[in-house]
Protein backbone atom coordinates (compact mmCIF):
# COMPACT_ATOMS: atom_id res chain seq x y z
CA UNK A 1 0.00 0.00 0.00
CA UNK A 2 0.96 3.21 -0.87
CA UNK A 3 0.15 6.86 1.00
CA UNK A 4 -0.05 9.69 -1.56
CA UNK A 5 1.03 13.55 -0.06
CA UNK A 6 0.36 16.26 -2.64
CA UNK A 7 1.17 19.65 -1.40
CA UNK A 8 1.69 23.17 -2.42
CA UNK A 9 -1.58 25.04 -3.67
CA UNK A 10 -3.17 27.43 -2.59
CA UNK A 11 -4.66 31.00 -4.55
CA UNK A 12 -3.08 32.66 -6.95
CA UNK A 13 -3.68 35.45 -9.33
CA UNK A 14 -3.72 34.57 -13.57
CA UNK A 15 -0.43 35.06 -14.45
CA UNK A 16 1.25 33.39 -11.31
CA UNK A 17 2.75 30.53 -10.49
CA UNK A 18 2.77 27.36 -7.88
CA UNK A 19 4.76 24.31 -7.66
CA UNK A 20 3.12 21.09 -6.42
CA UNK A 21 4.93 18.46 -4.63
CA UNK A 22 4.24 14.63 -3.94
CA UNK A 23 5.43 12.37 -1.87
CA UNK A 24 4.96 8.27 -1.34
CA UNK A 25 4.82 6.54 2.33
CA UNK A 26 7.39 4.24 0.44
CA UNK A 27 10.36 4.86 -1.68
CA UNK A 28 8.77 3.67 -4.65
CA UNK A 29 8.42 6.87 -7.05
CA UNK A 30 11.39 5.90 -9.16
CA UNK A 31 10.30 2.63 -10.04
CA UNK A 32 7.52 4.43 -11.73
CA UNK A 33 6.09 6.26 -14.54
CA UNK A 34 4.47 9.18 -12.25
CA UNK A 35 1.85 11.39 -13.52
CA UNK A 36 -0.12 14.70 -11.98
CA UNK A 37 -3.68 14.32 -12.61
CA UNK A 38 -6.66 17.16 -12.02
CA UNK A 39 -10.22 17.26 -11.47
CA UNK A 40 -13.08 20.03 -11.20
CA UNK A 41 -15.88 19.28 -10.20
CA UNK A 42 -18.66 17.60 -12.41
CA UNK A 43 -15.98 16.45 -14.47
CA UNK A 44 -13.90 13.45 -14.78
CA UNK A 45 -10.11 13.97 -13.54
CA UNK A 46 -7.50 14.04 -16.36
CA UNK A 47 -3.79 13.79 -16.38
CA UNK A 48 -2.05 16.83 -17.32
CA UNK A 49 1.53 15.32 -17.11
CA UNK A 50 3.48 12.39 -16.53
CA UNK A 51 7.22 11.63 -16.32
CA UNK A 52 8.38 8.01 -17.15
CA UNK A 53 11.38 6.47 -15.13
CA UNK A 54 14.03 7.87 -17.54
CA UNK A 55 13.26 11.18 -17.05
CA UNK A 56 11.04 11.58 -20.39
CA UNK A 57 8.05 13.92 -19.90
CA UNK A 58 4.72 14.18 -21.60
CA UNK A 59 2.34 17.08 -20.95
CA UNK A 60 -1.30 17.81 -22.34
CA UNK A 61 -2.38 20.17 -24.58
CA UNK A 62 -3.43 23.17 -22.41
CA UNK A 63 -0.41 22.96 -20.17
CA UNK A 64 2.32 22.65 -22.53
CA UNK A 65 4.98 25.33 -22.34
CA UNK A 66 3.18 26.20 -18.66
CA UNK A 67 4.07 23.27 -16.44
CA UNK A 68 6.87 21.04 -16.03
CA UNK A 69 6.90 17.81 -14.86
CA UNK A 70 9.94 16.56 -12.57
CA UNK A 71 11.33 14.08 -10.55
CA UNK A 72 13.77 13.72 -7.71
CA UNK A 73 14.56 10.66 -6.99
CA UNK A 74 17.06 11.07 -4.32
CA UNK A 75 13.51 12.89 -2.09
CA UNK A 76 11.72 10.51 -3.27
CA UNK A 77 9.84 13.03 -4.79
CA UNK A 78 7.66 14.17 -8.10
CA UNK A 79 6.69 18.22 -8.43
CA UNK A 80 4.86 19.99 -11.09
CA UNK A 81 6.11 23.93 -11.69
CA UNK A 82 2.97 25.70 -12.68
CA UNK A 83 3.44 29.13 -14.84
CA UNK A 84 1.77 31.56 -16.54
CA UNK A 85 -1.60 30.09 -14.74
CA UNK A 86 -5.03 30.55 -15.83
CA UNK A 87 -8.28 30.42 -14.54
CA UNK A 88 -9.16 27.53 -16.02
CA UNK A 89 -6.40 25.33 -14.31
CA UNK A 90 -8.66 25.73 -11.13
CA UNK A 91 -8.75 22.20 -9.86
CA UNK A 92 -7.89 19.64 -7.01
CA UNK A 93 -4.37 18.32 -8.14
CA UNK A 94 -3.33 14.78 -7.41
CA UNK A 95 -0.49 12.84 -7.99
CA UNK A 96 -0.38 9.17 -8.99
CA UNK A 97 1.59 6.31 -11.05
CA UNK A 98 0.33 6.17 -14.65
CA UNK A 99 -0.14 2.32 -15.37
CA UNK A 100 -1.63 1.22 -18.26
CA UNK A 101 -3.04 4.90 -18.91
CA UNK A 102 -4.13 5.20 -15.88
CA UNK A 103 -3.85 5.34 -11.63
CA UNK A 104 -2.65 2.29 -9.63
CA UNK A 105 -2.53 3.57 -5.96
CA UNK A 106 -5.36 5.21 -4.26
CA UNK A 107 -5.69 8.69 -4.39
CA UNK A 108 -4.33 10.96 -1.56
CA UNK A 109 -6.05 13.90 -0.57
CA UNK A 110 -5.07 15.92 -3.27
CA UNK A 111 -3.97 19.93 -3.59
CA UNK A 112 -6.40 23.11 -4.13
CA UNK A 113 -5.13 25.45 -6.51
CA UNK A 114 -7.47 28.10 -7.46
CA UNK A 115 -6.79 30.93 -10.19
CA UNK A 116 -8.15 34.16 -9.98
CA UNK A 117 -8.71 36.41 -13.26
């Protein structure tokens, strides 16, 4: 079993930026790919990045050229850097492996970010 720790939201205005953190209860984020998902509500949650064991990063439309996806292995650790943010990246941010497309572990609690205009 893995515990899930996503941290570092909070408000901020359009324009601005945050950087998310997660962390595992084991030492297990290396071994794979890792991917930052979001979710409003009413709608389904989406991943918006992952980062594969190598180091290679995929991002989705909307957030490419804003976020960047990274990974330090030594913490045990995966963080998204969030620039240039919009309203519309309002959401409850969660980290998680990417496994066959999707989430293996349960979901932690997940991080607010909310973007003012």
């Amino acid at each position: 079993q893995v515990q899930l720790v996503e941290s570092g939201g909070g408000l901020v205005q359009a324009g601005g930026s945050l950087r998310l953190s997660c962390a595992a209860s084991r030492r297990i984020l290396s071994m794979y790919v890792i991917g930052w998902y979001r979710q409003v509500p009413g709608k389904q949650r989406e991943l918006v990045a992952h980062i594969t064991t190598g180091g290679s990063t995929s991002y989705e439309d909307s957030v490419k050229g804003r976020f960047t996806i990274s990974r330090d292995n030594m913490k045990n650790t995966v963080d998204l850097q969030m620039n240039s943010l919009r309203p519309e990246d309002t959401a409850v941010y969660y980290c998680n492996s990417v496994v066959g497309g999707g989430p293996y572990w349960d979901w932690g609690q997940g991080t607010q970010v909310t973007v003012s205009s």
